[in-house]
Protein backbone atom coordinates (compact mmCIF):
# COMPACT_ATOMS: atom_id res chain seq x y z
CA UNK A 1 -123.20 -19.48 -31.74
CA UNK A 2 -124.94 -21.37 -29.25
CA UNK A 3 -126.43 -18.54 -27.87
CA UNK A 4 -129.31 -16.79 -29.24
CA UNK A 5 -128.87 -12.84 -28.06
CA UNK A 6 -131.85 -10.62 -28.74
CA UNK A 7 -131.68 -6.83 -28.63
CA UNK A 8 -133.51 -4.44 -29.05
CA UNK A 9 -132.74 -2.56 -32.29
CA UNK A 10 -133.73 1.44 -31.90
CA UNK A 11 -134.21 1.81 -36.02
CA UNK A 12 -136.79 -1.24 -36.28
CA UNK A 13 -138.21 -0.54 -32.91
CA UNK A 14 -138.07 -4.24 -31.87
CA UNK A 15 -136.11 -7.08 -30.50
CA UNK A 16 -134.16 -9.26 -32.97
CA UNK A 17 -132.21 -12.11 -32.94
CA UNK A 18 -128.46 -10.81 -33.27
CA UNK A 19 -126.95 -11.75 -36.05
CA UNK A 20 -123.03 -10.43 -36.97
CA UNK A 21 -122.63 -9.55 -40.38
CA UNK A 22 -119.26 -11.23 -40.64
CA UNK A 23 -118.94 -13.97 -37.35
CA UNK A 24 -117.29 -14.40 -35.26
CA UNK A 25 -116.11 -10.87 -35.48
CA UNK A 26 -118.29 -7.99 -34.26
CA UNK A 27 -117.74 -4.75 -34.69
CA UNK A 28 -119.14 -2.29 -31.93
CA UNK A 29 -118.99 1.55 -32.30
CA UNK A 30 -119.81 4.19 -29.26
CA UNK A 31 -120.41 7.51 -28.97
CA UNK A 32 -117.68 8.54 -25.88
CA UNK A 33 -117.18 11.75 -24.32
CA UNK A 34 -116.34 15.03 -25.43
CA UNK A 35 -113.62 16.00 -22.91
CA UNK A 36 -114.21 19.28 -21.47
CA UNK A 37 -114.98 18.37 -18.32
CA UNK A 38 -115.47 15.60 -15.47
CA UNK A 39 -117.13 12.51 -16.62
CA UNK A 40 -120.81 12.74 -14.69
CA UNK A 41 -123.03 10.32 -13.31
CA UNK A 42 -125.03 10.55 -16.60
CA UNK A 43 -121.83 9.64 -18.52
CA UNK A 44 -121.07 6.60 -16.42
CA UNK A 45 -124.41 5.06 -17.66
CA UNK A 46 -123.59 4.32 -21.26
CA UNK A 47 -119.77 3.64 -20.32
CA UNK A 48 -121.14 0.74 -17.98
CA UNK A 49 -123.85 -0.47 -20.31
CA UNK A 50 -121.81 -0.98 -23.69
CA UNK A 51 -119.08 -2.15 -21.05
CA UNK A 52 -121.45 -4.73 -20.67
CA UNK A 53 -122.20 -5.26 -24.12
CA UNK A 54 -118.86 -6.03 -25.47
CA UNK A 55 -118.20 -8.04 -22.26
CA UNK A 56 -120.92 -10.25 -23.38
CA UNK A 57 -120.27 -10.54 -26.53
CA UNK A 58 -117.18 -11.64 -25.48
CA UNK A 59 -118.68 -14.55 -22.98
CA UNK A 60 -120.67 -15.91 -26.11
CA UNK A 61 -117.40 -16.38 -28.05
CA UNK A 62 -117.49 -13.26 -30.50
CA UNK A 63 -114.13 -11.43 -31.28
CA UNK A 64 -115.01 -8.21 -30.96
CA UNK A 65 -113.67 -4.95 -32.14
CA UNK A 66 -114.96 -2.03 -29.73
CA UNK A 67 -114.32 1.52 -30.76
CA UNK A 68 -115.38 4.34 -28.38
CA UNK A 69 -114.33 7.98 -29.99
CA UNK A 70 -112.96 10.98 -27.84
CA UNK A 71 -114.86 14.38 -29.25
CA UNK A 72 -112.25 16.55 -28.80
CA UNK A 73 -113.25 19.42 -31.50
CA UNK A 74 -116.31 20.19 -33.45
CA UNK A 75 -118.83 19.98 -30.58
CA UNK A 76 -120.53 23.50 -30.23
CA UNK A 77 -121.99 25.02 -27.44
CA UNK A 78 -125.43 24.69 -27.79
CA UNK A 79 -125.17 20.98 -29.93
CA UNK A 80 -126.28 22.58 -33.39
CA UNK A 81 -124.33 24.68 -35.72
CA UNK A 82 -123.79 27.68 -33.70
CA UNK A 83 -122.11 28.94 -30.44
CA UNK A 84 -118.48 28.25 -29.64
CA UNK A 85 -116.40 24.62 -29.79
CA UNK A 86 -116.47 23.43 -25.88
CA UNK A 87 -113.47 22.67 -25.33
CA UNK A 88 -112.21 25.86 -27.08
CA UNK A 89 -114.62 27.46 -24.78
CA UNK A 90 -113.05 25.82 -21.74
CA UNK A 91 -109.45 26.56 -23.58
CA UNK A 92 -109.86 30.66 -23.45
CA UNK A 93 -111.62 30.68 -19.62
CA UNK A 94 -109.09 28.59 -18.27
CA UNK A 95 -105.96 30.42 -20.51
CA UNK A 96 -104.35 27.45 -21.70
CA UNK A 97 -104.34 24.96 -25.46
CA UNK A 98 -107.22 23.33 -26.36
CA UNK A 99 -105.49 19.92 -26.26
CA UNK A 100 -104.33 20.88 -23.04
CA UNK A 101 -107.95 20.53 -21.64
CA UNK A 102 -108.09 17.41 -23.88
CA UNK A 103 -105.46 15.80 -22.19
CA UNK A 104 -106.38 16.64 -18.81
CA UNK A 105 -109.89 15.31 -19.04
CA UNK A 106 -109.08 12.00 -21.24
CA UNK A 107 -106.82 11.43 -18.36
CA UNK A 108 -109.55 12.03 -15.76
CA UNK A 109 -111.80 10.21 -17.70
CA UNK A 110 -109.39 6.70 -18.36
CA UNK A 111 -109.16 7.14 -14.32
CA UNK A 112 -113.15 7.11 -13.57
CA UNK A 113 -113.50 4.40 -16.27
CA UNK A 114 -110.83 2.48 -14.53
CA UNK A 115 -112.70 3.16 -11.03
CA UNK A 116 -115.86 1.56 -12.61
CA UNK A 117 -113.85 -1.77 -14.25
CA UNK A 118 -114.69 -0.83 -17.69
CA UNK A 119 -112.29 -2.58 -20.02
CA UNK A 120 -110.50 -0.39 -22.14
CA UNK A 121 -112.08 -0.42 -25.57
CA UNK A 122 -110.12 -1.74 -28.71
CA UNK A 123 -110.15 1.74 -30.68
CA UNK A 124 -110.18 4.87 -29.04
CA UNK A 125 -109.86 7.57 -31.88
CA UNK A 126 -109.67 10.74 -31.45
CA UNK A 127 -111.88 13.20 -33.86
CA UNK A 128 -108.64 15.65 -34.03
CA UNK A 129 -106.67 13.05 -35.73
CA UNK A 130 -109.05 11.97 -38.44
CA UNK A 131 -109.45 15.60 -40.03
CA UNK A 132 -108.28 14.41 -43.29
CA UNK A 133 -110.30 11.74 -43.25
CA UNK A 134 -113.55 13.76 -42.16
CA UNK A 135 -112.34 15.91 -45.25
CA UNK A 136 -112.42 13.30 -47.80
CA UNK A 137 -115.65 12.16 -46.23
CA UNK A 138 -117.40 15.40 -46.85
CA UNK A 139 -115.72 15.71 -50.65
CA UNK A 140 -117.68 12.16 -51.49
CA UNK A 141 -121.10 13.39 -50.10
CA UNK A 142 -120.50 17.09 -51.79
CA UNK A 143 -119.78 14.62 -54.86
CA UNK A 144 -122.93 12.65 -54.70
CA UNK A 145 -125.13 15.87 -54.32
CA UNK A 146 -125.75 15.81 -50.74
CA UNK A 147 -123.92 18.91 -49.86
CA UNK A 148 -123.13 22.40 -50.59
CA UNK A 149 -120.77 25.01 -50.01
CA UNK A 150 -122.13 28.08 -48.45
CA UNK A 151 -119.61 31.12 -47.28
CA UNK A 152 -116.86 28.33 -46.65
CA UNK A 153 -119.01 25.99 -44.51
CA UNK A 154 -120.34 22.81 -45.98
CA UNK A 155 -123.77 22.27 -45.15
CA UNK A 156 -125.58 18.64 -45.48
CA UNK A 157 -128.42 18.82 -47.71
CA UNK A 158 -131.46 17.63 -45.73
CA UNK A 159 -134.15 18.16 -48.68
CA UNK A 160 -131.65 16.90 -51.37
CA UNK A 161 -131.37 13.50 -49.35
CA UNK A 162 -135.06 12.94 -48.39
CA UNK A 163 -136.17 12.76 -52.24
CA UNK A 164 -134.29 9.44 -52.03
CA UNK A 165 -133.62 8.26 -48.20
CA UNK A 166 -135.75 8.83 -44.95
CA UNK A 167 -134.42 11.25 -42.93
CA UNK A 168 -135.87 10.99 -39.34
CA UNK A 169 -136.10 7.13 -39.51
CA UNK A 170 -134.31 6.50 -36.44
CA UNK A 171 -135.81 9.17 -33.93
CA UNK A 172 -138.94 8.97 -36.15
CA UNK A 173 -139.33 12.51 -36.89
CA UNK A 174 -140.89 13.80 -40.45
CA UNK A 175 -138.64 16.61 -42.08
CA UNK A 176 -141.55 18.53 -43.01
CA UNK A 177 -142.24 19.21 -39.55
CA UNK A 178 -138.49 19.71 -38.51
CA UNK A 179 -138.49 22.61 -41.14
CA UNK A 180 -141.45 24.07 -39.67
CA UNK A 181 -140.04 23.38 -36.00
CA UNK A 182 -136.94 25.40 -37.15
CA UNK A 183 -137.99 27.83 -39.84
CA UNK A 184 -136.06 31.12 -39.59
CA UNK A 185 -136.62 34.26 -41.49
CA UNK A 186 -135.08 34.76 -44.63
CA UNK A 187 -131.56 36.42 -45.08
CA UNK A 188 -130.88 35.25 -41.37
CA UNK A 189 -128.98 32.10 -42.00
CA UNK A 190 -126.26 30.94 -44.76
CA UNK A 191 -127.86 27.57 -44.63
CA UNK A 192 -130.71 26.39 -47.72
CA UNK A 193 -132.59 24.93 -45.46
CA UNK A 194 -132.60 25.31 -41.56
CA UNK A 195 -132.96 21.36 -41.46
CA UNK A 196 -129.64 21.33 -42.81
CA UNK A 197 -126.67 20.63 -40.65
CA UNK A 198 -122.87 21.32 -40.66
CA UNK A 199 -120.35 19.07 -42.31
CA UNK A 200 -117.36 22.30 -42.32
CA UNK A 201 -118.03 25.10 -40.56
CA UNK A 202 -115.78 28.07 -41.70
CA UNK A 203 -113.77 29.35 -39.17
CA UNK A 204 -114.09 33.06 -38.06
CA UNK A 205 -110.77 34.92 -37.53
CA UNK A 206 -110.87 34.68 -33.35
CA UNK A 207 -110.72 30.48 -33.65
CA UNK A 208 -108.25 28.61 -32.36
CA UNK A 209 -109.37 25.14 -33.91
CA UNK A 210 -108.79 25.29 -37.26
CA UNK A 211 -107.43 23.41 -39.95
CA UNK A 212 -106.71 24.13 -43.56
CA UNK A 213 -109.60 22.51 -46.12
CA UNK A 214 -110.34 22.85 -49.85
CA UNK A 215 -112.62 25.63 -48.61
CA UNK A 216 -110.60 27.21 -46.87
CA UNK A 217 -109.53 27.02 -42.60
CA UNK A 218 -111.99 25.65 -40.64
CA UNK A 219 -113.16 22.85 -38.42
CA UNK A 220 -115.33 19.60 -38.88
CA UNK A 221 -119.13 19.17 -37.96
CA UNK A 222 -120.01 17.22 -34.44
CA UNK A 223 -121.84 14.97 -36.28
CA UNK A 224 -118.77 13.85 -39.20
CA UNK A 225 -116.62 12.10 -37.01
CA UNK A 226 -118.38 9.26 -35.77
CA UNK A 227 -119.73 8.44 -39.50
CA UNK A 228 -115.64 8.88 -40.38
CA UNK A 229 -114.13 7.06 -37.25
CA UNK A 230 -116.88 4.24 -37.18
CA UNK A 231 -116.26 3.21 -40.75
CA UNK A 232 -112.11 3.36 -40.96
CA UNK A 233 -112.04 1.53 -38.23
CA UNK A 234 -115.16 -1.27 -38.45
CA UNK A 235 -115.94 -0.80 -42.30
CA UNK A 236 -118.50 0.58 -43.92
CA UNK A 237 -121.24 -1.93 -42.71
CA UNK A 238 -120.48 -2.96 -39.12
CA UNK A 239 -122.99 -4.60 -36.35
CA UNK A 240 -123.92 -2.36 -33.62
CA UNK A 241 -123.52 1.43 -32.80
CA UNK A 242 -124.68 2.51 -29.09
CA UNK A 243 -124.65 5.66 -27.40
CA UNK A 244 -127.35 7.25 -25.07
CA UNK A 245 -130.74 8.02 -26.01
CA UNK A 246 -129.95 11.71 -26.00
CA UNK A 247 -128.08 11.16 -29.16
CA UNK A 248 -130.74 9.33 -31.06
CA UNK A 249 -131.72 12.95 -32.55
CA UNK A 250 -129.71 14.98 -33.71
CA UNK A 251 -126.64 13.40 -33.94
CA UNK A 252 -126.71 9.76 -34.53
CA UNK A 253 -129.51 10.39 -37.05
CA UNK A 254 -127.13 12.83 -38.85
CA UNK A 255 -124.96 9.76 -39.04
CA UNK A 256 -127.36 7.32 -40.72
CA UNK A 257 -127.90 10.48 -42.73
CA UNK A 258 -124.15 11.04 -43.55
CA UNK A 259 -123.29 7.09 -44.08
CA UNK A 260 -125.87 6.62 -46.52
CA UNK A 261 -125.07 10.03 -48.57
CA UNK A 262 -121.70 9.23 -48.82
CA UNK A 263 -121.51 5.35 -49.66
CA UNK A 264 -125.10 4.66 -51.20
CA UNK A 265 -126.61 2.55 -47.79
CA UNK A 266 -126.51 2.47 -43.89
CA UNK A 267 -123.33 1.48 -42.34
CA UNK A 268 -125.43 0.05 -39.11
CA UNK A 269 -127.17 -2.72 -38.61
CA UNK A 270 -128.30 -2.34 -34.85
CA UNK A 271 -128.91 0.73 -32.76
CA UNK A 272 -128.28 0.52 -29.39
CA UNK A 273 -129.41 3.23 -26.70
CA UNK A 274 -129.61 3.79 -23.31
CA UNK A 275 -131.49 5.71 -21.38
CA UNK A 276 -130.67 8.47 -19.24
CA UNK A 277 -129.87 9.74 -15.87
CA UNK A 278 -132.11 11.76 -13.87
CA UNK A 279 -132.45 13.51 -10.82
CA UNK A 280 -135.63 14.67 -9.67
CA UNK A 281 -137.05 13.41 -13.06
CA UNK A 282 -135.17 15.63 -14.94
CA UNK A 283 -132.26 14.40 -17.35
CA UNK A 284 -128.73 14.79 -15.58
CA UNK A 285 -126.45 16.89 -17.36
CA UNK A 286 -123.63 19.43 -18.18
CA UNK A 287 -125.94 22.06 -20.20
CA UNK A 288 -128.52 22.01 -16.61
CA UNK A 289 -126.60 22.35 -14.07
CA UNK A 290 -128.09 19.48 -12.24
CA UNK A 291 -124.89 16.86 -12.67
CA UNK A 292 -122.67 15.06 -9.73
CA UNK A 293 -119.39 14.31 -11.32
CA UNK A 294 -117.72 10.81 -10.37
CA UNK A 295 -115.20 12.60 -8.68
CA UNK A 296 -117.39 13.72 -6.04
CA UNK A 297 -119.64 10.40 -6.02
CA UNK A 298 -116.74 8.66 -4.77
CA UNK A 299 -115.56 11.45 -2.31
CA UNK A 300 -118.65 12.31 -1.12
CA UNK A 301 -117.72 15.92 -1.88
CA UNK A 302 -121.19 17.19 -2.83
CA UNK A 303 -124.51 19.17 -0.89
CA UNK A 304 -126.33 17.06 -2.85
CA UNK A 305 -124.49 13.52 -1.23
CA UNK A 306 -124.95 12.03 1.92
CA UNK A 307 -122.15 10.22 1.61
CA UNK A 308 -119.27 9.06 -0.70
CA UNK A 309 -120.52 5.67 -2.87
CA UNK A 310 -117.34 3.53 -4.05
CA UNK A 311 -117.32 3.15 -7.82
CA UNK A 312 -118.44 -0.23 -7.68
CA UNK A 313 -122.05 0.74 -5.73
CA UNK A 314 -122.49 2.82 -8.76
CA UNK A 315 -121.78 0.21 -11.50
CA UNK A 316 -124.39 -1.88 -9.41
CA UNK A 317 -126.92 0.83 -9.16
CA UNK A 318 -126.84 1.16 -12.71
CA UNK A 319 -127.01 -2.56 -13.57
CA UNK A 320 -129.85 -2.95 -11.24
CA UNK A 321 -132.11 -1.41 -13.80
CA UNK A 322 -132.37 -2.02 -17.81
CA UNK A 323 -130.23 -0.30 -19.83
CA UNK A 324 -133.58 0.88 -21.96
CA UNK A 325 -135.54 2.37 -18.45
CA UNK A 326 -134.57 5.57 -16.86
CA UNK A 327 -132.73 5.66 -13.77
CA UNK A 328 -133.66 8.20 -11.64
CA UNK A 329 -130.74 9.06 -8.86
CA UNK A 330 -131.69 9.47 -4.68
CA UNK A 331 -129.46 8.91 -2.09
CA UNK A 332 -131.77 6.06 -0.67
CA UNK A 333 -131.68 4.02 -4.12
CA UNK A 334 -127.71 4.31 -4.14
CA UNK A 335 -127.25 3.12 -0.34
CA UNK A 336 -129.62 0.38 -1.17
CA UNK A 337 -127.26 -0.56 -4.22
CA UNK A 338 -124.58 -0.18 -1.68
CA UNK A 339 -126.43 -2.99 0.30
CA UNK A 340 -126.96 -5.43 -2.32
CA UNK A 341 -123.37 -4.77 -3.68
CA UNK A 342 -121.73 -5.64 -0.33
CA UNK A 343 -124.96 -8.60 0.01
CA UNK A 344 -123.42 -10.16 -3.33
CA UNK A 345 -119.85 -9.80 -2.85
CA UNK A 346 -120.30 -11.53 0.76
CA UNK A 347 -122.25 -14.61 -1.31
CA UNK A 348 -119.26 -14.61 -3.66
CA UNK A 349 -116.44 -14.53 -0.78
CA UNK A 350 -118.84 -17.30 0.81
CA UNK A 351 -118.25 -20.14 -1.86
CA UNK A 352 -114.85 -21.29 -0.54
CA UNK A 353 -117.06 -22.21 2.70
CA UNK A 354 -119.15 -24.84 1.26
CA UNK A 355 -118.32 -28.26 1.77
CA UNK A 356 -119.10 -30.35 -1.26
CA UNK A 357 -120.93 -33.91 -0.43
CA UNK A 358 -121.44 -37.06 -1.85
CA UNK A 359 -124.90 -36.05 -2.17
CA UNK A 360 -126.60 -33.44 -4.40
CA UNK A 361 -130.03 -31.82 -3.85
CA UNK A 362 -129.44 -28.78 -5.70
CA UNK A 363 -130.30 -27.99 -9.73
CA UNK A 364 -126.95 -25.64 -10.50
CA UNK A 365 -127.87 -26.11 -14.32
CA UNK A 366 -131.27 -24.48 -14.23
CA UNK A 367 -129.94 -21.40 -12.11
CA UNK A 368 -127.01 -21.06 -14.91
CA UNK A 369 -129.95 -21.43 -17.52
CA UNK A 370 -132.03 -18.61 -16.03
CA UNK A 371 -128.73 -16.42 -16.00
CA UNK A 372 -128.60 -16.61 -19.79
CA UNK A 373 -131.76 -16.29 -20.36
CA UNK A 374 -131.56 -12.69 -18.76
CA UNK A 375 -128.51 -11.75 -20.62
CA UNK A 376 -130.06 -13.18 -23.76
CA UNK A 377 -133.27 -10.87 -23.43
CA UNK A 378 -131.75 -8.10 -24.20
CA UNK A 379 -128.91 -7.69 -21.63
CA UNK A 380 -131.76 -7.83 -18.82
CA UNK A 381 -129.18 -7.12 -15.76
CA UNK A 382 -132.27 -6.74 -13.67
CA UNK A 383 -133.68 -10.09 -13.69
CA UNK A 384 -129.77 -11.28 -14.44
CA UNK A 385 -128.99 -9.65 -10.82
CA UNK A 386 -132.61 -11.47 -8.92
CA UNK A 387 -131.46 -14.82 -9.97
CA UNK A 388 -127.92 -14.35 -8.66
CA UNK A 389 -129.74 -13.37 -5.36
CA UNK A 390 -131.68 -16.66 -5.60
CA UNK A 391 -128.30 -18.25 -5.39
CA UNK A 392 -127.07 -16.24 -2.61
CA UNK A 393 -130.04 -17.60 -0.77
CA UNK A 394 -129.03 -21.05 -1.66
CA UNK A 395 -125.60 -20.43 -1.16
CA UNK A 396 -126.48 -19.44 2.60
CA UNK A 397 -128.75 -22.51 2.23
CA UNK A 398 -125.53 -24.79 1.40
CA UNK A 399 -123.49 -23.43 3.99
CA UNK A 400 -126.27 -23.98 6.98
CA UNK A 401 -125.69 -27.65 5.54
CA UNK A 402 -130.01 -27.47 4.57
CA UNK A 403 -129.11 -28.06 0.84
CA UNK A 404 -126.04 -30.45 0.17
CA UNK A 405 -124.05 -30.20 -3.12
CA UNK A 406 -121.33 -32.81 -4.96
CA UNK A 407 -117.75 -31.31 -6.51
CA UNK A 408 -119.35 -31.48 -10.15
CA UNK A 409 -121.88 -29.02 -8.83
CA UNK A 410 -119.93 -26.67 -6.54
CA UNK A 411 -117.22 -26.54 -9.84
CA UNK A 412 -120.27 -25.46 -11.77
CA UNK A 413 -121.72 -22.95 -8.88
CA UNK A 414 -118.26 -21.32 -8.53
CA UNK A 415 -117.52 -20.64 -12.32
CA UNK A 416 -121.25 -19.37 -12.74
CA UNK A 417 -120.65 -16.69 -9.75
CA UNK A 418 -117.01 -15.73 -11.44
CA UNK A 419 -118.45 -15.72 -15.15
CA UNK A 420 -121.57 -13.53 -14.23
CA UNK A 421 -120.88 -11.32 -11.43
CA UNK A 422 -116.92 -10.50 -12.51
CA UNK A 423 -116.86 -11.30 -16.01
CA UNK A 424 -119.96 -10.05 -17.36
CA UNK A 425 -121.55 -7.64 -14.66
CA UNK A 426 -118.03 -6.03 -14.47
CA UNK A 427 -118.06 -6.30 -10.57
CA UNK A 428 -114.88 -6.69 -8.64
CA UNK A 429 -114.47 -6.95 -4.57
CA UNK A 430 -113.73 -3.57 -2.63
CA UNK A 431 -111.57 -3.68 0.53
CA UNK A 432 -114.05 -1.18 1.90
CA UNK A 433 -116.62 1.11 1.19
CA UNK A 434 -115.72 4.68 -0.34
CA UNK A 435 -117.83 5.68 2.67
CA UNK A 436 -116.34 3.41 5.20
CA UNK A 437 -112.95 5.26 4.20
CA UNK A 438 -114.05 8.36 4.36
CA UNK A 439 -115.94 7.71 7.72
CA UNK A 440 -112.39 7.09 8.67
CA UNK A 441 -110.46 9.57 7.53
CA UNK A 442 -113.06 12.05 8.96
CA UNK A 443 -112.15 11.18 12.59
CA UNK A 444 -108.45 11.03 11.52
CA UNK A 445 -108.88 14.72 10.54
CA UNK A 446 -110.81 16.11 13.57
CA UNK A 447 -108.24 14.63 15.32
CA UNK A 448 -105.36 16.38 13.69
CA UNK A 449 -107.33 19.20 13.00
CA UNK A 450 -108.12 19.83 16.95
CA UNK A 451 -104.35 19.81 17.28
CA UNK A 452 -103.88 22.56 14.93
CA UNK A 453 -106.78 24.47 16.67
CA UNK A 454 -104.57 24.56 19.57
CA UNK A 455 -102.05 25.04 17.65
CA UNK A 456 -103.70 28.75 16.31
CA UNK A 457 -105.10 29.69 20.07
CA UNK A 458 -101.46 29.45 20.99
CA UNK A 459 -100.66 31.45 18.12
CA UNK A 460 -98.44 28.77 17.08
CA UNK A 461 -98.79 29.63 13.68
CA UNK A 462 -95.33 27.55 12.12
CA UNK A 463 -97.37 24.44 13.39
CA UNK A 464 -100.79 25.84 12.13
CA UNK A 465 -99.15 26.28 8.61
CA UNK A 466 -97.15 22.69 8.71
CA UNK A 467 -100.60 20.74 9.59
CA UNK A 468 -102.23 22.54 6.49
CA UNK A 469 -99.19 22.29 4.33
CA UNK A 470 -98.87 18.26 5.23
CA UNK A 471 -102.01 17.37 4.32
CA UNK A 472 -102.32 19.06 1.75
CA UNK A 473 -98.93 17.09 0.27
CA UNK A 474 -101.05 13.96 1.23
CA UNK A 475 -103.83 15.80 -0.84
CA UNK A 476 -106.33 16.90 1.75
CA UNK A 477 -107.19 20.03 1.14
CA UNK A 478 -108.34 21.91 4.55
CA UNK A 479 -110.53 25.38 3.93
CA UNK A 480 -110.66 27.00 7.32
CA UNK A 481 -114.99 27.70 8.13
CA UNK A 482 -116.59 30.38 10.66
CA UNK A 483 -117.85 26.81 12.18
CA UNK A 484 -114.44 24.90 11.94
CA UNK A 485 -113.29 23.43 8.60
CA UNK A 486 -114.31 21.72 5.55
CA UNK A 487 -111.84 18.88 3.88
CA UNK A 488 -111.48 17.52 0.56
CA UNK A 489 -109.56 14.81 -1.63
CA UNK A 490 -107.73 16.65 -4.45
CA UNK A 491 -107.91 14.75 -7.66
């Protein structure tokens, strides 16, 4: 490769020079969703950052083989061995099949990542379909001594493994001191250790996700099916495995653990993680409460919201800062995203404007250099995105007629603004603003709504009832207020 991409590697807590173990080919593995649920702004953030990734890869000339997993069993309530499986929990509240609520939020999901321009990933397995495969992958590590059966669960043995490997290398954590942080009284748990994690869990009479094992019904671990997935699919020694930063401990550590127990070394070779969303400096998310789904970013259909943001104001407002920093959400930081979305797109739309010239006073070669350069430290979007606004600047300069440019150049200036802000930022143009649109549709509404007001003082209530009924075809959904009326998109 020409290129010489750096990233920073989580487990060896520095940048390295990437290096594929097999190029061209690449093999990328992420941690997606588990579907119980709308996608949230926190979710959007590793979506649009390994989006970015494999897009890259990509630019540089790498044949790529992106797998992103759908969690669609195994993931308990409180992300440890106990509590109820999520989407069974969902499953029972809402009366319907677990797969049911599988479908209908993969569904939502593939929509929001379509919203955002995130290509569709090579590989997206479900954990549900690899239970034979998680099974055989627990018989090898029971095999090799890493494992036991206790009442019909398998538990990993964390003690067993750390007399030969390092558990904790990758969140850095010492196992003495997670046994201490989790000791429990003795008698209290079926597990050796409390260290020790879930491979099988037996299932109890009431659950509804269960399959039939060598010991007996039950379901898989959270933690098995990316170690399973990751390695049919990429082998079992690939390049790079992302996810967010929340996963770094437990989960993707149980991994390393898992990979290594089962075939003798680490399937990885770089860690990738992002870090999270927060609001008020607190991490965004499902378990506090304190999440905006996308659904209601783009609508606008949130107290928190001062307006609707289209989906590509928050791919920029996520690429404006590194993948590795937190991003803290505020209605001021996403209109000013909205601003230097719209400022970039106009700089783009711009291009067909200039006149090339005979004569040249601009360097196009040293602006495309500094691009790289960004991209190659560590997919720095940041400093990627300030040297694209140098070249709106001269872009505005060239059109003025201050700067003049020749056809080689303007060739050169046009592919670097396609290649970087559509190819590899993801961006694409927007008709209008989410907010624009709903700024519309608002005075649309009062409109038709102060017609059906009349409508109801005149007791005309067959026109009332047709308004309501109309839109709500259209899929406006009108809830009549002491103060007049609230509206909403249904999705």
């Amino acid at each position: 490769m020409k290129e010489h991409l750096i990233i920073y590697n989580t487990l060896t807590r520095k940048k390295e020079v990437f290096e594929p173990i097999n190029p061209p080919f690449v093999g990328l593995y992420v941690c997606g969703p588990t579907v119980y649920g709308d996608a949230h702004l926190g979710h959007a953030r590793p979506a649009i950052t390994f989006d970015l990734v494999f897009r890259y890869l990509q630019h540089l000339g790498y044949k790529v083989r992106y797998v992103r997993n759908i969690t669609d069993v195994g993931h308990l309530t409180n992300d440890s061995d106990d509590g109820e499986d999520k989407i069974e929990k969902k499953a029972k509240l809402d009366r319907l099949e677990p797969m049911e609520i599988v479908q209908f939020y993969t569904n939502r999901y593939h929509k929001n990542m379509e919203q955002l321009n995130t290509l569709p990933p090579s590989i997206e397995p479900h954990a549900s379909g690899h239970i034979i495969e998680q099974e055989e992958l627990v018989k090898k590590i029971l095999d090799n001594g890493y494992a036991y059966e206790s009442d019909g669960s398998i538990y990993f043995d964390v003690d067993a493994y750390s007399k030969k490997y390092n558990y904790g290398k990758l969140s850095g954590r010492r196992v003495d001191e997670l046994i201490a942080n989790t000791r429990q009284l003795d008698g209290q748990s079926e597990k050796r250790n409390p260290a020790d994690f879930a491979l099988w869990k037996k299932a109890t009479p009431e659950h509804i996700m269960r399959w039939p094992s060598p010991w007996g019904d039950g379901f898989p671990g959270w933690h098995l099916e990316c170690s399973c997935m990751s390695q049919k699919y990429l082998g079992d020694r690939f390049d790079i495995h992302g996810g967010g930063l929340d996963l770094q401990f437990p989960h993707h550590e149980c991994e390393i653990a898992q990979s290594t127990a089962a075939y003798g070394h680490e399937a990885v070779k770089y860690w990738m993680h992002n870090n999270m969303v927060t609001i008020n400096g607190q991490k965004m998310g499902k378990s506090l409460g304190n999440f905006i789904t996308l659904y209601q970013l783009f609508s606008g259909d949130n107290d928190v919201l001062e307006q609707a943001y289209s989906p590509m104001t928050i791919r920029f407002f996520i690429l404006q800062a590194h993948y590795r920093s937190p991003l803290d959400f505020s209605n001021e930081a996403l209109k000013a995203a909205q601003k230097g979305y719209e400022r970039m797109m106009a700089a783009v739309n711009a291009l067909d404007k200039i006149k090339p010239s005979a004569e040249n006073t601009v360097a196009i070669d040293d602006l495309s250099a500094k691009c790289h350069e960004a991209m190659n430290d560590d997919l720095n979007t940041p400093i990627l995105i300030s040297h694209l606004f140098d070249g709106v600047r001269l872009i505005n300069s060239l059109i003025a007629g201050n700067e003049k440019i020749n056809p080689d150049n303007l060739t050169k200036l046009k592919k670097l603004y396609h290649d970087f802000v559509f190819d590899i930022l993801g961006l694409k143009a927007e008709s209008e603003s989410a907010s624009q649109d709903r700024e519309v549709m608002g005075k649309i509404l009062d409109m038709v709504m102060s017609i059906r007001t009349e409508a109801k003082q005149k007791k005309d209530w067959a026109t009332s009832d047709k308004i309501r009924d109309e839109l709500k075809a259209a899929g406006v959904i009108i809830k009549d207020t002491k103060d007049g009326y609230e509206w909403s998109l249904e999705n």
